[in-house]
N, C-alpha and C. Protein backbone atom coordinates (compact mmCIF):
# COMPACT_ATOMS: atom_id res chain seq x y z
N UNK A 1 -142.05 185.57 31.50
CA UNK A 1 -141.81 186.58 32.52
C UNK A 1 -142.00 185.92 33.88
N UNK A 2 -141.20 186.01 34.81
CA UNK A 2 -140.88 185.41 36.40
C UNK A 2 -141.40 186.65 37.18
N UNK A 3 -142.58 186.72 37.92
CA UNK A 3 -142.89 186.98 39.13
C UNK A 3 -142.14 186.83 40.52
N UNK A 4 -142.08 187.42 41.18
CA UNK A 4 -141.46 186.97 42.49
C UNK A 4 -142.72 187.68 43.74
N UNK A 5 -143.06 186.49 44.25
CA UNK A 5 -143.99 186.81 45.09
C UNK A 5 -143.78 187.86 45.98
N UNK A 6 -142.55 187.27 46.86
CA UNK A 6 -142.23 187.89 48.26
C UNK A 6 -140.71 188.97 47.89
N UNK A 7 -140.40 189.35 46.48
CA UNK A 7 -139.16 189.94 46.77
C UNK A 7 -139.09 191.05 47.18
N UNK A 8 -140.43 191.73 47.49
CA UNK A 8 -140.47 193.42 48.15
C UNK A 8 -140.60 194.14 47.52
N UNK A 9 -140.55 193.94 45.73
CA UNK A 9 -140.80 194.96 44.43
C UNK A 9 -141.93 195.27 44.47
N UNK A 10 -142.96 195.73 43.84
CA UNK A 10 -144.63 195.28 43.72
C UNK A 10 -144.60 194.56 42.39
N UNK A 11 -145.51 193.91 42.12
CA UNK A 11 -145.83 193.08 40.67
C UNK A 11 -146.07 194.03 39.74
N UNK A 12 -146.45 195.28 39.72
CA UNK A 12 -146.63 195.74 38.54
C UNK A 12 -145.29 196.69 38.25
N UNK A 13 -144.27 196.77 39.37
CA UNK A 13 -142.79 197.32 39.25
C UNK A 13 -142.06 195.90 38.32
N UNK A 14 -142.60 195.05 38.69
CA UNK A 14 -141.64 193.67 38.43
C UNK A 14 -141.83 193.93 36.77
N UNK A 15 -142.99 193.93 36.55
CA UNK A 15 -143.71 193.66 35.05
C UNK A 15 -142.77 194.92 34.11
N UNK A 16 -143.29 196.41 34.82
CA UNK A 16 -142.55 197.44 33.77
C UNK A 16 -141.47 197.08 33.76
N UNK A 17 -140.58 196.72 34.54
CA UNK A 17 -138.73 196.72 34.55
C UNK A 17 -138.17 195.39 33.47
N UNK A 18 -139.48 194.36 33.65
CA UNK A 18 -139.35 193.46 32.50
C UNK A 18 -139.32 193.69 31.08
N UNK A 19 -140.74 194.61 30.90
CA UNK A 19 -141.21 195.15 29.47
C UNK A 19 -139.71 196.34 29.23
N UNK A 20 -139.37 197.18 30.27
CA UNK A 20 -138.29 197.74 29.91
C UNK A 20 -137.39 197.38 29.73
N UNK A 21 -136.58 196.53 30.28
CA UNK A 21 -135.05 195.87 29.87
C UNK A 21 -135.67 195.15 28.39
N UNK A 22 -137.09 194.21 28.07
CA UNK A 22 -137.33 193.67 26.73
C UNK A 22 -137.56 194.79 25.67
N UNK A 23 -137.35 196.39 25.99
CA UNK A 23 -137.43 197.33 25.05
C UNK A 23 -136.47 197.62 24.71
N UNK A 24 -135.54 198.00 25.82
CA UNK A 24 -134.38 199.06 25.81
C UNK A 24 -133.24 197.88 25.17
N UNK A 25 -133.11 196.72 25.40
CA UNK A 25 -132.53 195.72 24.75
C UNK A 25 -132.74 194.91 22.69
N UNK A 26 -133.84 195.91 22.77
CA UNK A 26 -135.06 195.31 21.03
C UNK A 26 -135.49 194.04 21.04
N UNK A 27 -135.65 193.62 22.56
CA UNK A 27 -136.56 192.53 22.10
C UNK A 27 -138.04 192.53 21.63
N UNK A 28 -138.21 193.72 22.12
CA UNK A 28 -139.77 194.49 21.11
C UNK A 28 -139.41 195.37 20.35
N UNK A 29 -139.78 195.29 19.20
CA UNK A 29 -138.95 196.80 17.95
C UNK A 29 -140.26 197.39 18.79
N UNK A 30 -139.52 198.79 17.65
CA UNK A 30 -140.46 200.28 17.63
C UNK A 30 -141.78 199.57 16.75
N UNK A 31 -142.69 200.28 17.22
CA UNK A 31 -144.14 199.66 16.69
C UNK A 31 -144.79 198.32 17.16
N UNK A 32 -143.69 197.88 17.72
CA UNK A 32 -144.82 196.23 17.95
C UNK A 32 -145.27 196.26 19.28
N UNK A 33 -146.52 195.39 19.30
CA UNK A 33 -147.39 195.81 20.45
C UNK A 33 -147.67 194.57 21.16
N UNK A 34 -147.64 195.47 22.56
CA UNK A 34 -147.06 194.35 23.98
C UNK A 34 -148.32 193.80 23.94
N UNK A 35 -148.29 192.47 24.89
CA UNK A 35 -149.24 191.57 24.90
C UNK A 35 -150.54 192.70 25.39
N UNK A 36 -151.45 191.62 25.39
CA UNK A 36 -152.83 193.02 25.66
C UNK A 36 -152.95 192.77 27.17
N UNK A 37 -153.30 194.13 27.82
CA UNK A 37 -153.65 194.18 29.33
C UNK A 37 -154.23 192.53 30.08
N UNK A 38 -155.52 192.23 29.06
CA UNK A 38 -156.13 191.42 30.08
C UNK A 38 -155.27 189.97 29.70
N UNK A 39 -154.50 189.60 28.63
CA UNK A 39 -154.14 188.57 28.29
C UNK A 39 -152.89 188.62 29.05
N UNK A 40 -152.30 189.42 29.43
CA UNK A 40 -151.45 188.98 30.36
C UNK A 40 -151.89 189.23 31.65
N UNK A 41 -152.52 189.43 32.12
CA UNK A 41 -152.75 189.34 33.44
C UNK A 41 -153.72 188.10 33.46
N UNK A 42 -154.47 187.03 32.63
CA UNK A 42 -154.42 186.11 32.87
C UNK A 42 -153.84 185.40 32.91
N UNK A 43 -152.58 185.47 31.83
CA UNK A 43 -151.35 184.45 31.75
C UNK A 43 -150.72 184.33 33.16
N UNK A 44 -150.21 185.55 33.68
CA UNK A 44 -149.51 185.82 34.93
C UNK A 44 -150.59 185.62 35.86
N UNK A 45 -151.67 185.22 35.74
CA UNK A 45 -152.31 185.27 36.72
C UNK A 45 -152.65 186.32 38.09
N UNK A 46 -152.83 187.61 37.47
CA UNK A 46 -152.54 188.60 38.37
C UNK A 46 -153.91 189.59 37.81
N UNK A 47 -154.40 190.68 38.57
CA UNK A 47 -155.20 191.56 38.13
C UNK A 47 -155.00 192.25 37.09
N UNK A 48 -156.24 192.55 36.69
CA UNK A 48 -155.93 193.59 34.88
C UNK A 48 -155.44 194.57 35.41
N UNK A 49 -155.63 195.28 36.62
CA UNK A 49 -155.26 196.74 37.05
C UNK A 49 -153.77 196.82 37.23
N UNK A 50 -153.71 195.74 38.23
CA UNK A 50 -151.83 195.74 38.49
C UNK A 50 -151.18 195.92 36.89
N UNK A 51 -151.64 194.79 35.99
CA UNK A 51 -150.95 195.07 34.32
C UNK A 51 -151.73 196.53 33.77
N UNK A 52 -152.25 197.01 34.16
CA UNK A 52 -152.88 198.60 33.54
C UNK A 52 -151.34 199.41 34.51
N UNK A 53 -151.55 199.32 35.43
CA UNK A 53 -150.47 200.12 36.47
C UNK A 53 -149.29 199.90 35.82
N UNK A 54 -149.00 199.00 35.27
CA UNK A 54 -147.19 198.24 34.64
C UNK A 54 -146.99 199.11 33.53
N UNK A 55 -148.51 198.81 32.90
CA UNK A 55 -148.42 199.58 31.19
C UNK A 55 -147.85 201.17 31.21
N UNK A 56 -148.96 201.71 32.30
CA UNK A 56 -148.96 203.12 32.53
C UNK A 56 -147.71 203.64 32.99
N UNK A 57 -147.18 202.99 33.50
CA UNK A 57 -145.35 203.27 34.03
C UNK A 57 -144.81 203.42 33.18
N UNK A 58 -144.63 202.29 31.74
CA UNK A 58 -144.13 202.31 30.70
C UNK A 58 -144.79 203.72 29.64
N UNK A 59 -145.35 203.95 30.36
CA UNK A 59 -146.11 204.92 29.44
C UNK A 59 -145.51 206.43 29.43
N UNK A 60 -145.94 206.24 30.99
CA UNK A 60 -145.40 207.48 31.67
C UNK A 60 -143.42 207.69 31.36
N UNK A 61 -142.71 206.43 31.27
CA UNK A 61 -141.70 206.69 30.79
C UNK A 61 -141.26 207.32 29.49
N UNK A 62 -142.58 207.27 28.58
CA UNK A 62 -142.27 207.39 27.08
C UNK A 62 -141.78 206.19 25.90
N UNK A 63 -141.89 205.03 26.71
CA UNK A 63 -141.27 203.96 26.55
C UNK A 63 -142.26 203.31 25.53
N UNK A 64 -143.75 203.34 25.33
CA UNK A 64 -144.63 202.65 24.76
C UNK A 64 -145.86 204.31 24.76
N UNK A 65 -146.78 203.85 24.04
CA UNK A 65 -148.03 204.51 23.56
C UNK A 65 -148.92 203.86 23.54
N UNK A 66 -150.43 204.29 24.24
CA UNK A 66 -151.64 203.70 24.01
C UNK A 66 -152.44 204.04 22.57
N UNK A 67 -152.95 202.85 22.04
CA UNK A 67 -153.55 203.28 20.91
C UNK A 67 -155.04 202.93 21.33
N UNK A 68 -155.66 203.55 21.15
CA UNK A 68 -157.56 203.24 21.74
C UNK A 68 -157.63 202.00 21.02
N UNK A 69 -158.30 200.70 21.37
CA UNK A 69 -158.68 199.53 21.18
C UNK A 69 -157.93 198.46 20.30
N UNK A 70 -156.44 199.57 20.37
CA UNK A 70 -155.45 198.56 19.81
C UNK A 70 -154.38 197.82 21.12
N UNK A 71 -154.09 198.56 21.89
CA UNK A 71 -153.36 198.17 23.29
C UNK A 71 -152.79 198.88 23.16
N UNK A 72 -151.20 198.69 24.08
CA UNK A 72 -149.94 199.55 23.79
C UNK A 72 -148.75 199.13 22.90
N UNK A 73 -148.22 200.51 22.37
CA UNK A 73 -146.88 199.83 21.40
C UNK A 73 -145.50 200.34 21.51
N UNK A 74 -144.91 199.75 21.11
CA UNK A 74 -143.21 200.48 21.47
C UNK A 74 -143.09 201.77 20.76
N UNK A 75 -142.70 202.96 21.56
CA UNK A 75 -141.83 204.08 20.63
C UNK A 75 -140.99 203.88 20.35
N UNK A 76 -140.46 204.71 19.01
CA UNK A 76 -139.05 204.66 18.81
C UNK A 76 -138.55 204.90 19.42
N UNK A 77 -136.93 204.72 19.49
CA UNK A 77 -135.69 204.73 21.09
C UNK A 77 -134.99 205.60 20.61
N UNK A 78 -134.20 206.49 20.66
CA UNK A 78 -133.26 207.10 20.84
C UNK A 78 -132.00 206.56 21.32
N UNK A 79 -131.39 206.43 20.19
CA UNK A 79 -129.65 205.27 20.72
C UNK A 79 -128.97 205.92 21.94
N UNK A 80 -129.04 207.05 22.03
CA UNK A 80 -127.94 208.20 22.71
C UNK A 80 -129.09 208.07 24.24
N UNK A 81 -130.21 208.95 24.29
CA UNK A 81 -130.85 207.94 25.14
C UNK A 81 -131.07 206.46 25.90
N UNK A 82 -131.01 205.45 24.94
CA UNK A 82 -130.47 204.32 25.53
C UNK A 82 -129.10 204.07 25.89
N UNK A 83 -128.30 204.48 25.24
CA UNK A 83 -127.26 204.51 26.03
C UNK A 83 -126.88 204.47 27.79
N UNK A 84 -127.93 206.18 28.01
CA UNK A 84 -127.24 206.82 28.62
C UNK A 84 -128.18 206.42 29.94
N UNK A 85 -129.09 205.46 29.46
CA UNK A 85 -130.19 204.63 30.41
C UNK A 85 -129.39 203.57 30.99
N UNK A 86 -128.63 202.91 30.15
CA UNK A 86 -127.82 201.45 30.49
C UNK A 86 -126.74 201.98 31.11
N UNK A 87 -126.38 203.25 31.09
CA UNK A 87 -124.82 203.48 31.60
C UNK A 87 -125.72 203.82 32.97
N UNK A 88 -126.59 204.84 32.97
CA UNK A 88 -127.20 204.75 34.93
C UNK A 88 -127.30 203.92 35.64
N UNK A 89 -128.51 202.75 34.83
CA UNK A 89 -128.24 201.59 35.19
C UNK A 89 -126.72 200.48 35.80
N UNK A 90 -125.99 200.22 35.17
CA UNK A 90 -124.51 200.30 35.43
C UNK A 90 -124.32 200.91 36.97
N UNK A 91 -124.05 202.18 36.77
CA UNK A 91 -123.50 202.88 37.93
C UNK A 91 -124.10 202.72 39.17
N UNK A 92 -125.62 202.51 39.11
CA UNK A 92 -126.40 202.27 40.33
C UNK A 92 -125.87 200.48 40.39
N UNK A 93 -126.30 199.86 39.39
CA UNK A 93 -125.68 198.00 40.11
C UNK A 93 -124.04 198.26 40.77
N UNK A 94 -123.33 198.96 40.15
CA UNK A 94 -122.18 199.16 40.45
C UNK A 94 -121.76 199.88 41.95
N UNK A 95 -122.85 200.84 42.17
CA UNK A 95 -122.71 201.45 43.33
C UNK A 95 -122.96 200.58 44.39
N UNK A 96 -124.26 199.88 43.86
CA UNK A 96 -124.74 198.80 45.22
C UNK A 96 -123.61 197.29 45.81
N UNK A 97 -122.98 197.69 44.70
CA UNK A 97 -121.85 196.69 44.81
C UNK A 97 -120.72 196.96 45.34
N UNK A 98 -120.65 197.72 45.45
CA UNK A 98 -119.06 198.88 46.43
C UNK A 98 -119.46 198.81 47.48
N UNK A 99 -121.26 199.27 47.54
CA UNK A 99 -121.30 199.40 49.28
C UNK A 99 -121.67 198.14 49.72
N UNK A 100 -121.93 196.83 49.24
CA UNK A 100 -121.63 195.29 49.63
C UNK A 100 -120.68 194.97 50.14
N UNK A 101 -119.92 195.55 48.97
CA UNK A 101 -118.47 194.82 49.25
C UNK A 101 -117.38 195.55 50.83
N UNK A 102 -117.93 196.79 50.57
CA UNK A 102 -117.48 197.52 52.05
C UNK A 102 -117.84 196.69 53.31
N UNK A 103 -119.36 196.39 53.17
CA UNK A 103 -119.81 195.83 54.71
C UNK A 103 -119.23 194.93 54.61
N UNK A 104 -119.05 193.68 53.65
CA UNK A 104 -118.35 192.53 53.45
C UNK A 104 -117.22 192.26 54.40
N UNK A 105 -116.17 193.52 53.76
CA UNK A 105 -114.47 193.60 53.57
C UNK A 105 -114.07 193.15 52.64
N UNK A 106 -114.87 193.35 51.80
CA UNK A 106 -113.82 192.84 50.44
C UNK A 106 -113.21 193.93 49.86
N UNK A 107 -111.84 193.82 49.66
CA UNK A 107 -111.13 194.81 48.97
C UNK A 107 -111.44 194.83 47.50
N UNK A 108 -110.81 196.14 47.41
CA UNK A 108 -110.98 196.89 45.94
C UNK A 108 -110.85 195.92 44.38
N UNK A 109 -109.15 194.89 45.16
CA UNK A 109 -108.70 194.18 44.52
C UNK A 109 -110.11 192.97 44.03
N UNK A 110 -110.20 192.59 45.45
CA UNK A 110 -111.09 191.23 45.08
C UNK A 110 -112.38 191.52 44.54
N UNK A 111 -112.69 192.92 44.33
CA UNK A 111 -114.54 193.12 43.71
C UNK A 111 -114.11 193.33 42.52
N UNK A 112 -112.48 193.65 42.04
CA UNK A 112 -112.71 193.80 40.33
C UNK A 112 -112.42 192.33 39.62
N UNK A 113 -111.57 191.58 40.95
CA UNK A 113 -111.21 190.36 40.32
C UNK A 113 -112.78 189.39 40.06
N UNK A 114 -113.23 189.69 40.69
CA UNK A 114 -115.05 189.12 40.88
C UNK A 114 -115.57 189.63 39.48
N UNK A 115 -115.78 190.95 39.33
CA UNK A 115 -116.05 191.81 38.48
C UNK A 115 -115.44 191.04 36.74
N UNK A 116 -114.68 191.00 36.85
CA UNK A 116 -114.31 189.98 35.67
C UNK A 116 -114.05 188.87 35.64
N UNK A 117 -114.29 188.18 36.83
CA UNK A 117 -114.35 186.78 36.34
C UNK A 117 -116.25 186.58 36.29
N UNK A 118 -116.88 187.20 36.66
CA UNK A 118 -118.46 187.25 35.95
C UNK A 118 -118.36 187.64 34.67
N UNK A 119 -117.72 188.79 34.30
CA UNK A 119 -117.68 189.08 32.58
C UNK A 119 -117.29 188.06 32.01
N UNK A 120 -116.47 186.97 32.37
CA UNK A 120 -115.89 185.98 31.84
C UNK A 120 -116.64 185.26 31.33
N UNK A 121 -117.73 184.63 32.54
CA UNK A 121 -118.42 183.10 32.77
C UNK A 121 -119.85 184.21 31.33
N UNK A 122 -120.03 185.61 31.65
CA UNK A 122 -120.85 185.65 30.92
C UNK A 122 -120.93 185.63 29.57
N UNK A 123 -119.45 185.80 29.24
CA UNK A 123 -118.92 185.96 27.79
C UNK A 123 -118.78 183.95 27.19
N UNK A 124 -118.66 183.82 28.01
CA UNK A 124 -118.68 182.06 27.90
C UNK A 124 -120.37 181.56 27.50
N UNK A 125 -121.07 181.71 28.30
CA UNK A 125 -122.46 181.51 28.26
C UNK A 125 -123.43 182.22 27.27
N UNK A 126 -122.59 183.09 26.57
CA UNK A 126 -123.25 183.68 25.53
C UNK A 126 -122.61 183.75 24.17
C-alpha cells in the first residue's frame, strides 16, 4: 500500500479507498481478515488511530465487521451492489474528465480518442 504524503487526501482516506478498491475488486474474499490495526500502522508507519479511523470508515460502509479480539473481516458483497459502486465510480472519474478536458479545449473527439487508446495500452498490460 503507497501513502502519499502531500496529496491533500488524509492517510486514513488513502488507507479505506485502498482496503476498498482491494474488497470491491476480491482481493480480500468475504471472511478474511484485514491486517490487524496495530500491525499496519507499524508497517505504514503511521498511528494506530489514523488505521482505527480507516477501519471504521470501512466499517461504517458495511464493507468489513469488527470481531472483539479478532480484528476486522470482509462482508459478503452483493454483485448488484458492486456493480452499481464501480459504475458511480466510473461516472464521477468520467465527469472529472469532461470538466478537464473543457478547461483544456480538448474536444469531444480527442477525450474519446484518449479514452481508448488508454483502454488499449490497458488491455495490453494486462
Amino acid at each position: 500500500m503507497q501513502l502519499l504524503q502531500n496529496s491533500g487526501v488524509p492517510i486514513y482516506q488513502q488507507i479505506a479507498d485502498s482496503f476498498k478498491s482491494d474488497i470491491l475488486t476480491g482481493k480480500f474474499k468475504q471472511g478474511e481478515y484485514l491486517p490487524s490495526i496495530r500491525g499496519l500502522a507499524r508497517d505504514l508507519k503511521i498511528s494506530v488511530i489514523t488505521t482505527m479511523k480507516a477501519y471504521e470508515m470501512l466499517e461504517a460502509e458495511g464493507l468489513v465487521t469488527a470481531a472483539q479480539g479478532k480484528g476486522f473481516y470482509v462482508n459478503a458483497q452483493d454483485s448488484e451492489m458492486l456493480k452499481e459502486q464501480h459504475l458511480r465510480k466510473v461516472e464521477t472519474a468520467l465527469t472529472e474528465a469532461i470538466s478537464a478536458a473543457k478547461i483544456a479545449g480538448i474536444s469531444s473527439e480527442e477525450l474519446k480518442g484518449m479514452l481508448e487508446a488508454l483502454m488499449m495500452m490497458d488491455e495490453v498490460e494486462n
